[in-house]
Protein backbone atom coordinates (compact mmCIF):
# COMPACT_ATOMS: atom_id res chain seq x y z
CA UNK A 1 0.00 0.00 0.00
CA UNK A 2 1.55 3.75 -0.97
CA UNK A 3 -0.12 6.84 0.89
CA UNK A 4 -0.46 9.50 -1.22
CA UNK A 5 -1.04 13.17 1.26
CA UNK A 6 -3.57 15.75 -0.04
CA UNK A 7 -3.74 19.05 1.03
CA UNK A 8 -7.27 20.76 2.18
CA UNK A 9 -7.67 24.27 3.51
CA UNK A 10 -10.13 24.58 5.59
CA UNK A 11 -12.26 27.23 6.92
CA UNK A 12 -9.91 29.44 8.77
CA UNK A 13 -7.57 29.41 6.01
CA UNK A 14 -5.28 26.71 7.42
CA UNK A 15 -4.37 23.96 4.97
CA UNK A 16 -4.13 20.59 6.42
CA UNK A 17 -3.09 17.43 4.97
CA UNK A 18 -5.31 14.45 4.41
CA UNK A 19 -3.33 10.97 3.66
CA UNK A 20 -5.18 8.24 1.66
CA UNK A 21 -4.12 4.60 1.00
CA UNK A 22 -4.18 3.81 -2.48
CA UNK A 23 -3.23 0.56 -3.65
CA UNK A 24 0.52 0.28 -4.70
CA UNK A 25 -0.41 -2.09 -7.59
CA UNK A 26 -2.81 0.94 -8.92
CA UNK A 27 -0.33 3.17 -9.01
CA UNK A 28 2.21 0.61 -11.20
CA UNK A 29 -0.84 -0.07 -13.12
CA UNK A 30 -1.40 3.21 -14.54
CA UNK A 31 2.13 3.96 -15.00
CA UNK A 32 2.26 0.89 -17.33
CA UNK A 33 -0.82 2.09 -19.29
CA UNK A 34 0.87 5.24 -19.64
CA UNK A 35 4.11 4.26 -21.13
CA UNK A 36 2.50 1.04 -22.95
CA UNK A 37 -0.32 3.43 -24.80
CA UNK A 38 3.01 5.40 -27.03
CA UNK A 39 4.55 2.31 -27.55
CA UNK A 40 1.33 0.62 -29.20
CA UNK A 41 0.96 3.60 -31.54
CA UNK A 42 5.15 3.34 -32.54
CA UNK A 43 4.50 -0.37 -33.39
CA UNK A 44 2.12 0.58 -35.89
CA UNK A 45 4.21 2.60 -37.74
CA UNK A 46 6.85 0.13 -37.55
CA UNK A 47 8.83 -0.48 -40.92
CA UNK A 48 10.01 -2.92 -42.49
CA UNK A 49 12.61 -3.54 -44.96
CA UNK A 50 11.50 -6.94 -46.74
CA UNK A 51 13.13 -8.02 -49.90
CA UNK A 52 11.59 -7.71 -53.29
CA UNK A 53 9.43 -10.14 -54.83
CA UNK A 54 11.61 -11.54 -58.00
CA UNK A 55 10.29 -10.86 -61.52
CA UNK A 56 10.81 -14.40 -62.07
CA UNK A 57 8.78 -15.29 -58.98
CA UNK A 58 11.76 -17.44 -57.47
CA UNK A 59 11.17 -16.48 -53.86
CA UNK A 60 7.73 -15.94 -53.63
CA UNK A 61 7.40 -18.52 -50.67
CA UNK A 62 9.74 -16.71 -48.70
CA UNK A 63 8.53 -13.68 -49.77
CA UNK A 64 4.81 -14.29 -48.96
CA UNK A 65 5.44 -15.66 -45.55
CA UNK A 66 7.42 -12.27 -44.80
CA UNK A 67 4.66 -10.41 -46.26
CA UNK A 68 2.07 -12.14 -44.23
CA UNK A 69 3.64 -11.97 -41.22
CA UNK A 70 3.84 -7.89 -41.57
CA UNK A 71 0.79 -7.80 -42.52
CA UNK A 72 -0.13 -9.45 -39.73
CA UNK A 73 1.49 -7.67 -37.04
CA UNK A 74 0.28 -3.80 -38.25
CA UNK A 75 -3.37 -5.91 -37.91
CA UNK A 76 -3.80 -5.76 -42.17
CA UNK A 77 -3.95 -9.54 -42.76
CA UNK A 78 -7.74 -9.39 -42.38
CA UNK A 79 -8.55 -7.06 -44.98
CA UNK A 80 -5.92 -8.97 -47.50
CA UNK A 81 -7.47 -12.46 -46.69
CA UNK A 82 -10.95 -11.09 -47.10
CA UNK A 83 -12.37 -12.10 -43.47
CA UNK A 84 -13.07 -8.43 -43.34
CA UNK A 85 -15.01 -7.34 -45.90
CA UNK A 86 -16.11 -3.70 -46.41
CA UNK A 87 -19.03 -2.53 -44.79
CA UNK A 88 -21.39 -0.79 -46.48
CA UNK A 89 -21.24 2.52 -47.63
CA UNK A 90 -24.36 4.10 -45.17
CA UNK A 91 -21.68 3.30 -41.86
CA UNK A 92 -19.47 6.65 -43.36
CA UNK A 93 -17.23 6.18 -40.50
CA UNK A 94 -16.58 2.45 -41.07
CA UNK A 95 -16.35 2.46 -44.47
CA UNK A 96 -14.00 5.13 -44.23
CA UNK A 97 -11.81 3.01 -41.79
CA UNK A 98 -11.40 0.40 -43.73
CA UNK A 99 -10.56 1.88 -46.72
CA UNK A 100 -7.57 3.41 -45.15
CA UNK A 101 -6.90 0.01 -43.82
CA UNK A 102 -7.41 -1.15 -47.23
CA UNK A 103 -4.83 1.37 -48.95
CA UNK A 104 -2.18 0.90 -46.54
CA UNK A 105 -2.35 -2.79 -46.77
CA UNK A 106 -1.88 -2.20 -50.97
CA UNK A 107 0.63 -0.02 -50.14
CA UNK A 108 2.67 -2.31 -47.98
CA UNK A 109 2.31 -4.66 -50.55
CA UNK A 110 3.40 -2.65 -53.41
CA UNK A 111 6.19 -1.64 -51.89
CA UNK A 112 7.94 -5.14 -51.89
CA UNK A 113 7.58 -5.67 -55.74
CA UNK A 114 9.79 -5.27 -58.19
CA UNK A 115 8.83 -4.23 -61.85
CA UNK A 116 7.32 -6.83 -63.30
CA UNK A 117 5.40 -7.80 -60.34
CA UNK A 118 4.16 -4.49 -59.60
CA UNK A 119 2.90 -4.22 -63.29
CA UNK A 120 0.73 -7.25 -63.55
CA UNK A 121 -1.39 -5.53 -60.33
CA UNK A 122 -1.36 -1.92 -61.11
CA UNK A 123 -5.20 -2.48 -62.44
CA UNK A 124 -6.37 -3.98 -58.91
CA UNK A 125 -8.54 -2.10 -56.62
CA UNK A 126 -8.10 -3.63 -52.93
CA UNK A 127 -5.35 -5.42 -51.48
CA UNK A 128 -7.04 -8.82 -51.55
CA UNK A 129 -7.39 -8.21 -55.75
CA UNK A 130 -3.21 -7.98 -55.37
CA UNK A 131 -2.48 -10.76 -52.82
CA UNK A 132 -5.07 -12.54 -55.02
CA UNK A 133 -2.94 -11.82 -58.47
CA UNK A 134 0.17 -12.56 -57.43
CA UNK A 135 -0.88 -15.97 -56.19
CA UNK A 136 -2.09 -16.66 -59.24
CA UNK A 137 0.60 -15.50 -61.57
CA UNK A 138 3.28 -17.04 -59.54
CA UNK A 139 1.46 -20.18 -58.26
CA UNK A 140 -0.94 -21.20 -60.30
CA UNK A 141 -3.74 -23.25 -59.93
CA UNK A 142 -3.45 -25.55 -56.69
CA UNK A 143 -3.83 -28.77 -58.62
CA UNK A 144 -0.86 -28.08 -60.93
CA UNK A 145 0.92 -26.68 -58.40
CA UNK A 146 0.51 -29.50 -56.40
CA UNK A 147 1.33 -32.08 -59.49
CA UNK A 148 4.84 -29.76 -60.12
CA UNK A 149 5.75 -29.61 -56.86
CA UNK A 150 5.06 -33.55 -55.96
CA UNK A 151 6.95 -34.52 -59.16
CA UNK A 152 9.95 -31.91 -58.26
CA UNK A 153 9.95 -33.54 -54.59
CA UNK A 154 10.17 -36.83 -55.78
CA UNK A 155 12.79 -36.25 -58.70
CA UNK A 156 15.48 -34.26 -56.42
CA UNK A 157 18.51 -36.57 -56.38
CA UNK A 158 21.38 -35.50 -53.51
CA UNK A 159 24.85 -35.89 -54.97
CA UNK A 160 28.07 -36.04 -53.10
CA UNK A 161 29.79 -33.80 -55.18
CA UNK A 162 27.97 -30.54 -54.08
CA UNK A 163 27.55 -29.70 -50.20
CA UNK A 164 24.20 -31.25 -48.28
CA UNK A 165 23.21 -28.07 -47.06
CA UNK A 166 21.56 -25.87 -50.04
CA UNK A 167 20.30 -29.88 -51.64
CA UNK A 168 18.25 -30.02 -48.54
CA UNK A 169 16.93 -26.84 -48.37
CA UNK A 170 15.18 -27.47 -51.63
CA UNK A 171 13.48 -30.21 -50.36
CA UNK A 172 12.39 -28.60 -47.52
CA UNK A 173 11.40 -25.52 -49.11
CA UNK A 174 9.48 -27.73 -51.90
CA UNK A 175 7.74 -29.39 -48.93
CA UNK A 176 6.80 -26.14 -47.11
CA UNK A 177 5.71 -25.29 -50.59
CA UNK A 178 2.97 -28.31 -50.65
CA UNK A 179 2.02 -27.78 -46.93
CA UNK A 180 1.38 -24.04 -47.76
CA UNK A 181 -1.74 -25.02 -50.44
CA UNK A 182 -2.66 -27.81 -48.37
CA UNK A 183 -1.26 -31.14 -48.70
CA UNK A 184 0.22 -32.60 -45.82
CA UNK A 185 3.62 -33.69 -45.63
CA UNK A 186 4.43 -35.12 -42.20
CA UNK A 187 7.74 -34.47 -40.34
CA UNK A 188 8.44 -38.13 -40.37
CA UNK A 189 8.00 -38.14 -44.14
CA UNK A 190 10.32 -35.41 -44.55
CA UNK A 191 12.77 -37.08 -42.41
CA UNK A 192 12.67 -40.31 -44.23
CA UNK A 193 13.25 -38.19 -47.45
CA UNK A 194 15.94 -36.70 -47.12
CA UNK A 195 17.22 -39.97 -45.74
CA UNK A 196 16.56 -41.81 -48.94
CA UNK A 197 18.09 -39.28 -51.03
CA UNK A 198 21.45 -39.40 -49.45
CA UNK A 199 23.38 -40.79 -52.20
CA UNK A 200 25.62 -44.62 -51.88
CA UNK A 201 28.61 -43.27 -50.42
CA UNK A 202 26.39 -42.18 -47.27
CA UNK A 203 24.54 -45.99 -46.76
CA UNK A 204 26.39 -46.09 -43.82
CA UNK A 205 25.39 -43.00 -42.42
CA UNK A 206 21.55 -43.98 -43.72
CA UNK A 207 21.71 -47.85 -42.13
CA UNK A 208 22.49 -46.03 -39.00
CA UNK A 209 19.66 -43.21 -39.28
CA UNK A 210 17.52 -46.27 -40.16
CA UNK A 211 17.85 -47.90 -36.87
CA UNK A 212 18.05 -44.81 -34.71
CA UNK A 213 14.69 -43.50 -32.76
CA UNK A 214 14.08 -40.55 -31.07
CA UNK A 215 15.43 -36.83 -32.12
CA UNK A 216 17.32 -38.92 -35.09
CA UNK A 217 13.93 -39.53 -36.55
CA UNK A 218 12.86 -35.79 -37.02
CA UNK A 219 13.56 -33.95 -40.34
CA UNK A 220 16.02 -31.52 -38.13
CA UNK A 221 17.69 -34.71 -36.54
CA UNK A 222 18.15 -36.32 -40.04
CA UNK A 223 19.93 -32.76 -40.80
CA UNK A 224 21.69 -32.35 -37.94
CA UNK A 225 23.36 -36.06 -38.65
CA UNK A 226 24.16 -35.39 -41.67
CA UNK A 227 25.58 -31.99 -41.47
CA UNK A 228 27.85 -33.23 -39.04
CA UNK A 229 28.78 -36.14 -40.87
CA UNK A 230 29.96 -33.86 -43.99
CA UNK A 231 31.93 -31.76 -41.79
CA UNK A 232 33.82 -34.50 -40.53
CA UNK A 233 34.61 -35.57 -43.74
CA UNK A 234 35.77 -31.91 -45.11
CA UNK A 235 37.61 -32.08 -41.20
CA UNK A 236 39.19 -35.67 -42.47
CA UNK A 237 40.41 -33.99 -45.68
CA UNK A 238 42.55 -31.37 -43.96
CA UNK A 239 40.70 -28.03 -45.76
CA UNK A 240 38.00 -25.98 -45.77
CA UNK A 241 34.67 -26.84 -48.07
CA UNK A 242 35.54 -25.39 -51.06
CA UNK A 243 38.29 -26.97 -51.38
CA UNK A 244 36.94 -30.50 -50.29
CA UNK A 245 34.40 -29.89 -53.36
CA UNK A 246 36.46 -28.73 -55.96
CA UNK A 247 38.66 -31.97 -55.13
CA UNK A 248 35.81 -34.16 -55.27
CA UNK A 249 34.86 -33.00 -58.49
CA UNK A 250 35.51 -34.73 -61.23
CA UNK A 251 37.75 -33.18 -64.51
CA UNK A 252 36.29 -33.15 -67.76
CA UNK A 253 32.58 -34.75 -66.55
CA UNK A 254 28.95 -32.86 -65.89
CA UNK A 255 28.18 -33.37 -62.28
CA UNK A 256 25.46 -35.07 -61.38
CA UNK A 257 22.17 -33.09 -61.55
CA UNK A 258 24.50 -30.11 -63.84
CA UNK A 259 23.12 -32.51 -67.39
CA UNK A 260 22.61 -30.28 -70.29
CA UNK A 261 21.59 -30.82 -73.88
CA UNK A 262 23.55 -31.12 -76.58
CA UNK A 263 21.19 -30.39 -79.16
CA UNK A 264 18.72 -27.78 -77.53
CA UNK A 265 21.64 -26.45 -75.45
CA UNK A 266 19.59 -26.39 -72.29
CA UNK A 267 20.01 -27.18 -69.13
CA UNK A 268 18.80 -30.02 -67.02
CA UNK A 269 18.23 -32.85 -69.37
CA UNK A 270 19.97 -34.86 -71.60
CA UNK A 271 19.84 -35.29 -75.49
CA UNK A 272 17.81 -38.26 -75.34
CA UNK A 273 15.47 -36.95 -72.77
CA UNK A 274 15.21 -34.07 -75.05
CA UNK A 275 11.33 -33.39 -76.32
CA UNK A 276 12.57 -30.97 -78.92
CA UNK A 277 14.71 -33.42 -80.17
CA UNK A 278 11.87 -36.07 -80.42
CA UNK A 279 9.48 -34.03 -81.70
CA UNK A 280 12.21 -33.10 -84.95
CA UNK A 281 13.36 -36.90 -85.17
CA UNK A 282 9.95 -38.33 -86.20
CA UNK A 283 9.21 -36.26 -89.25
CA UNK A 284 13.31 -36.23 -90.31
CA UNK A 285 13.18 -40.05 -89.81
CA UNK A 286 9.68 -40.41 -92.09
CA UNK A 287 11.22 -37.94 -94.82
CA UNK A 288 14.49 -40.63 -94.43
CA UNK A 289 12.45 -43.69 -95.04
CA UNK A 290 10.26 -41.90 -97.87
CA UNK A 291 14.08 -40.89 -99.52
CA UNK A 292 15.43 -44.52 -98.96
CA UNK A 293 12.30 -46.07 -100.77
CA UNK A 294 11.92 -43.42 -103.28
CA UNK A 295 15.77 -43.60 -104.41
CA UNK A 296 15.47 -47.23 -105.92
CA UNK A 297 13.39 -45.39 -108.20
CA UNK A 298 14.31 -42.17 -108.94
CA UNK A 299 18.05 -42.76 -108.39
CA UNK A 300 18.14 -45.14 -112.24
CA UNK A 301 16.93 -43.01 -115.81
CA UNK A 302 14.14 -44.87 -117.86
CA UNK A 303 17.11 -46.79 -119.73
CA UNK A 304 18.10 -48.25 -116.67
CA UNK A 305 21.46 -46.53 -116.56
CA UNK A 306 21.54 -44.77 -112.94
CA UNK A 307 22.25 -41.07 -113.06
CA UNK A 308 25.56 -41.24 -112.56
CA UNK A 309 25.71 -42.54 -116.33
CA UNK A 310 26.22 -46.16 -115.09
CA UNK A 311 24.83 -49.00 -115.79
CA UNK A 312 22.64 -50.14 -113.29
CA UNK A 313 23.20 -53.99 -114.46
CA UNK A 314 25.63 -56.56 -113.45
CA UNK A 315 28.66 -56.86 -115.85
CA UNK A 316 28.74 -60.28 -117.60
């Protein structure tokens, strides 16, 4: 308890002091309010420095879980998911509101876009219309999303020739990526994943994971192993990573997962996983059969010398 003294004159023009118990905890209360109501207001204007959505779209996971997560905390996420819709136009003070809650939401969204990005939305007229194009443009439907990222998932190969690290980071992103429109990838999945992918010269380290329970069996034990297991073997090599990798690598050869065509010149496939190439071979290889046939023909005159001026029948 604090006493807190008063003074009161009274009638003869003496001043006298009354003392009244007021409860310490009140007092620290409404200090608290005090310095907590500035604070709240300084949150809100709060900025933050997020990078730039890529024209290409190559980090718009990471990109929209930043966003999101700002949007959440200045208290914009509802009018960007659409849970708050406007009201109607007779409530002028509400409908005011939340268009300024509206426009600053577009506004922290435009802000983290980069040319082309920002282009494709300039015609939208709320924040959800933007958050709603730019899903679409760099995700897609959901059910072909899902089909290329399933496909991707399953088709990553790890190869010993490149550091662990940034290999399982795309299947982790490419799993968040799944989880994010819905289908459910369970830790233990992810765990046994990147477990299987480990190439042959890591069955030891996999037999072992295999037969392990407990932390080992989460995706960040599986990581954690294996991380530790590559930097024992840069450790056993007597350098640094770099040079561990540009050792391993083989002189003259592609590394694994580096293929590239040599008849399309891209990257990431072979020549005879090439479709271009297929797609050129089958009318090249009718035109080839039609020439073959067609030259016992054409390739003798009607006196059945052969162009060349020879005779096209056996000497005696």
């Amino acid at each position: 308890m604090s006493t807190t003294h008063h003074t009161h004159a009274n009638s003869t023009g003496h001043s006298s002091q009354l003392s009244t118990a007021v409860p310490s905890g009140s007092t620290s209360q409404a200090a608290n309010t005090a310095l907590s109501a500035p604070a709240k207001l300084q949150s809100q204007h709060t900025k933050f420095k997020l990078r730039p959505l890529d024209d290409n779209g190559d980090n718009y996971t990471q990109w929209c879980k930043m966003t999101t997560l700002m949007l959440k905390y200045k208290g914009l996420w509802d009018i960007v998911d659409g849970s708050t819709p406007p009201p109607a136009p007779v409530d002028a003070q509400a409908h005011l509101k939340w268009t300024q809650h509206n426009q600053e939401a577009q506004l922290q969204i435009m802000t983290a876009l980069n040319g082309m990005p920002l282009n494709h939305i300039l015609d939208a007229k709320s924040a959800k219309d933007v958050w709603d194009l730019l899903r679409v443009r760099y995700q897609g439907d959901n059910n072909l999303w899902q089909h290329y990222l399933l496909e991707r998932l399953f088709t990553i190969t790890f190869c010993d020739l490149d550091p662990m690290e940034p290999q399982i980071a795309e299947v982790v992103l490419t799993t968040c990526q799944l989880m994010d429109i819905g289908f459910p990838i369970t830790d233990q999945l992810l765990a046994s994943m990147i477990r299987i992918k480990l190439p042959e010269s890591w069955n030891t380290l996999k037999t072992v994971l295999a037969n392990t329970g407990g932390m080992a069996q989460t995706s960040k034990g599986v990581i954690s192993q294996v991380l530790a297991e590559e930097h024992r073997r840069v450790h056993a090599a007597g350098g640094d990573a770099a040079t561990y990798f540009a050792k391993a690598a083989p002189k003259g050869k592609k590394r694994h997962g580096k293929k590239m065509c040599s008849y399309c010149k891209n990257k990431g496939h072979t020549t005879s996983e090439c479709r271009k190439c297929e797609q050129e071979e089958k009318p090249s290889g009718l035109n080839s059969a039609l020439n073959t046939s067609s030259g016992k023909t054409l390739g003798k005159s009607s006196s059945g010398k052969s162009l060349s001026g020879k005779s096209s029948k056996p000497s005696s």
